[in-house]
Protein backbone atom coordinates (compact mmCIF):
# COMPACT_ATOMS: atom_id res chain seq x y z
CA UNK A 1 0.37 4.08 -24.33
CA UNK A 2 -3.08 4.00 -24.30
CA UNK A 3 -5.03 3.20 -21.34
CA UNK A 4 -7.38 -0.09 -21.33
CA UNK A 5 -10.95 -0.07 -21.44
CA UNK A 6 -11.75 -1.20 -18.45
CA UNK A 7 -9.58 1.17 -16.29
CA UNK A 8 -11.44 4.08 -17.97
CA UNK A 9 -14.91 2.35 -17.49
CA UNK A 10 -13.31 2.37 -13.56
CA UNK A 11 -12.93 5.98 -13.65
CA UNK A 12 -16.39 7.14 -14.72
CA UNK A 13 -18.49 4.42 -12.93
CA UNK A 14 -16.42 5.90 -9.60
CA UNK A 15 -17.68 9.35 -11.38
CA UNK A 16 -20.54 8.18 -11.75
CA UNK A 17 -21.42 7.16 -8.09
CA UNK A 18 -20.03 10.36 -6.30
CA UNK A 19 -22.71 11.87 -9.15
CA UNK A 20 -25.22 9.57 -7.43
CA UNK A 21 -24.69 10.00 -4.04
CA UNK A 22 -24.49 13.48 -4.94
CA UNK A 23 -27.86 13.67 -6.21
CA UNK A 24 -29.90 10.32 -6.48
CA UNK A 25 -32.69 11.73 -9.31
CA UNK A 26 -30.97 11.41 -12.84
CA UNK A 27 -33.40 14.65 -13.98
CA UNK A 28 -31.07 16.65 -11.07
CA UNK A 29 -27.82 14.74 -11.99
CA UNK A 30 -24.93 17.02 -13.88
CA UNK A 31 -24.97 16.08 -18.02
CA UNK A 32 -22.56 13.72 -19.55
CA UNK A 33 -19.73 16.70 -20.64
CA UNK A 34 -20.06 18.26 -16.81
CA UNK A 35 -19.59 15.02 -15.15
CA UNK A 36 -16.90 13.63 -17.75
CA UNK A 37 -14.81 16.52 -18.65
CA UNK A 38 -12.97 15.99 -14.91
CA UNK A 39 -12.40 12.58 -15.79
CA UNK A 40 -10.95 13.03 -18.62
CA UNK A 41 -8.62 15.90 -17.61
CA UNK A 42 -7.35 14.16 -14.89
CA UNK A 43 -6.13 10.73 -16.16
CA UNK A 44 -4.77 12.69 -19.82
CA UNK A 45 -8.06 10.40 -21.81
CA UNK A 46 -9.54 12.02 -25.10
CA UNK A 47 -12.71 11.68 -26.35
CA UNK A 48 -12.66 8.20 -27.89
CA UNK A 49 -11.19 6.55 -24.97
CA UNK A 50 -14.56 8.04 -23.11
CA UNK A 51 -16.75 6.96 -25.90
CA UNK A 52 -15.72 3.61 -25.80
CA UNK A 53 -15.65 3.32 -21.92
CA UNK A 54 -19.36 4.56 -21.94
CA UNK A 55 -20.42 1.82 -25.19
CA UNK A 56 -18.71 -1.18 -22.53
CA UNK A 57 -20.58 0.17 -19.50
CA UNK A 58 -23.78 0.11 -21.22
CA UNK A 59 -23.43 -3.03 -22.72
CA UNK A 60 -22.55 -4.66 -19.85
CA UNK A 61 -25.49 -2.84 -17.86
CA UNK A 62 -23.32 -1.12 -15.33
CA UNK A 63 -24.74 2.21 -16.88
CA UNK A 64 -27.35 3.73 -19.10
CA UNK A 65 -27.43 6.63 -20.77
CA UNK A 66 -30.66 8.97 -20.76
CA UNK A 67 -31.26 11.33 -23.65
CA UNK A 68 -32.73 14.65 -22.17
CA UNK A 69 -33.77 18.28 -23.67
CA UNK A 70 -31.24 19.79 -22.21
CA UNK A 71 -28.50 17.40 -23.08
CA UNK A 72 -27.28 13.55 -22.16
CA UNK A 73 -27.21 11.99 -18.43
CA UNK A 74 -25.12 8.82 -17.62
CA UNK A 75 -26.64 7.08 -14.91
CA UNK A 76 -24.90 4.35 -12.78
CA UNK A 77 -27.16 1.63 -12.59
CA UNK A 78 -27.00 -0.78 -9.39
CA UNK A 79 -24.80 -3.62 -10.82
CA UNK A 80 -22.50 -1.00 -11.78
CA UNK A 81 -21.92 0.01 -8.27
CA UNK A 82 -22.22 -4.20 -7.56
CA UNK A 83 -19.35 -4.51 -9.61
CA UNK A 84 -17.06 -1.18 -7.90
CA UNK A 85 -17.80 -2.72 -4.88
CA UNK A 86 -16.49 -6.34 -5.50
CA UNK A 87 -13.64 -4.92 -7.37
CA UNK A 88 -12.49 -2.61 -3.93
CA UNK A 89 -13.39 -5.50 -1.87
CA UNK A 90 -11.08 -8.28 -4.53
CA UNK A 91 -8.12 -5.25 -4.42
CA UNK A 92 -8.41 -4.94 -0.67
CA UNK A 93 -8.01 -8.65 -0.46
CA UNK A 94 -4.76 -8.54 -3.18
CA UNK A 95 -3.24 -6.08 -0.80
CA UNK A 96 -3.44 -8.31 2.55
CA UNK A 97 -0.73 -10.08 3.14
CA UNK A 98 -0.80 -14.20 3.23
CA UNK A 99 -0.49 -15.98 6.76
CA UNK A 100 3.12 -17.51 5.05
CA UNK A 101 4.19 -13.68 4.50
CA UNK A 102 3.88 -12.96 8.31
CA UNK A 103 5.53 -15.94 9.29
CA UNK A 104 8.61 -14.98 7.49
CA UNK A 105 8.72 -11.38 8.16
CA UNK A 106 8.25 -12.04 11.87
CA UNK A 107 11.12 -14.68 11.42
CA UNK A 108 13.44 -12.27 9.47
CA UNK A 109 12.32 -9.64 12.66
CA UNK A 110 13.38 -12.30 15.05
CA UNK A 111 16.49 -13.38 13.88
CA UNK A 112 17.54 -9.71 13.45
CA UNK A 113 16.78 -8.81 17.01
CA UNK A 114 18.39 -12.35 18.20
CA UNK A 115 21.66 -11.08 16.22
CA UNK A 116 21.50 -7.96 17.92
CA UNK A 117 20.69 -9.25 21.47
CA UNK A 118 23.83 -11.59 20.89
CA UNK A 119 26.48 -8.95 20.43
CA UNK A 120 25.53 -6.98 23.11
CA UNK A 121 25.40 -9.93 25.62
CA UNK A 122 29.39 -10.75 23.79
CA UNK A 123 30.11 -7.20 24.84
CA UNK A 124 28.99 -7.59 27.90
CA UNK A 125 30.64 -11.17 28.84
CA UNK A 126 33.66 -9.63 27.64
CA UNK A 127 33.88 -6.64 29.41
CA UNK A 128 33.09 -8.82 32.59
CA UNK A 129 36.18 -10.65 31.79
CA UNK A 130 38.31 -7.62 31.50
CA UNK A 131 37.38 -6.60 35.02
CA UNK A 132 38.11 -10.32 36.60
CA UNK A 133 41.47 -10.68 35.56
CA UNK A 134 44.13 -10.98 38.21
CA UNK A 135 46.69 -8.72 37.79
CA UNK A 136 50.13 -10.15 37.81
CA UNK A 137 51.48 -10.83 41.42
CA UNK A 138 53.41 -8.04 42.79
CA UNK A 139 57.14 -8.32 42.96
CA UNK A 140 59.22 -7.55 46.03
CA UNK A 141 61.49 -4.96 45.26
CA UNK A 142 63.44 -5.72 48.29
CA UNK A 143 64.30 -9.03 47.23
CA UNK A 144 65.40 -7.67 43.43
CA UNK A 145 67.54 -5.31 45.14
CA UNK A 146 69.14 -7.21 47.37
CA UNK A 147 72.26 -9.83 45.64
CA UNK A 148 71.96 -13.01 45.79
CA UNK A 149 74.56 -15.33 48.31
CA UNK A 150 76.37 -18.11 47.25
């Protein structure tokens, strides 16, 4: 299956911005094959699946690339790293659970511990009752022994 566009644009614009931070001056920054090749050997991509990632980041400005003597630089530009951002922020709001979520959980919670807390307190009571009994008035033995007169 191949892997869409956009997740591979993902991948190198994150690339892209550890380059940057790295080393802010795209004359210093590492060429396009240096910087890629990691990329692409960790997620399994080939070469097309980077071409096209690169053609989508540049045209929708989240990248440029910069022909140089020595060979090609891809630099993130700033709405690329706009657009990492709000997507970590948007994920990191996916992720948080809904006020209705924690309601129920912490209802589920409750009604587990309640169950709990119930048999033991049974148990208990019952074990209580054990203990109360009366035991069974005592007989005189004398009496049984004895015969009865008519």
């Amino acid at each position: 299956m191949a892997t869409p566009i956009e997740q591979t644009a993902i991948w190198i614009l994150e690339a892209l911005r550890e380059e940057r931070r790295r080393e802010p001056d795209f004359h210093k920054c590492k060429l396009e094959g240096e910087l890629l090749t990691p990329v692409r050997d960790k997620h399994g991509l080939c070469d097309a699946d980077i071409s096209e990632a690169l053609v989508f980041l540049c045209r929708q400005r989240y990248a440029d690339i910069i022909k140089m003597p020595s060979g090609r630089v891809v630099h993130i530009l700033n709405l690329g790293i706009e657009y990492l951002d709000a997507r970590k922020a948007a994920e990191a709001e996916e992720r948080k659970w809904k006020r209705s979520e924690k309601i129920a959980l912490a209802s589920f919670i409750l009604s587990v511990v309640s169950f709990f807390a119930g048999i033991h307190v049974g148990e208990r009571a019952s074990k209580k009752q054990d203990t109360k009994q009366t035991p069974p008035p005592p007989t005189n033995s004398a009496a049984a022994t004895v015969p009865k007169q008519p």
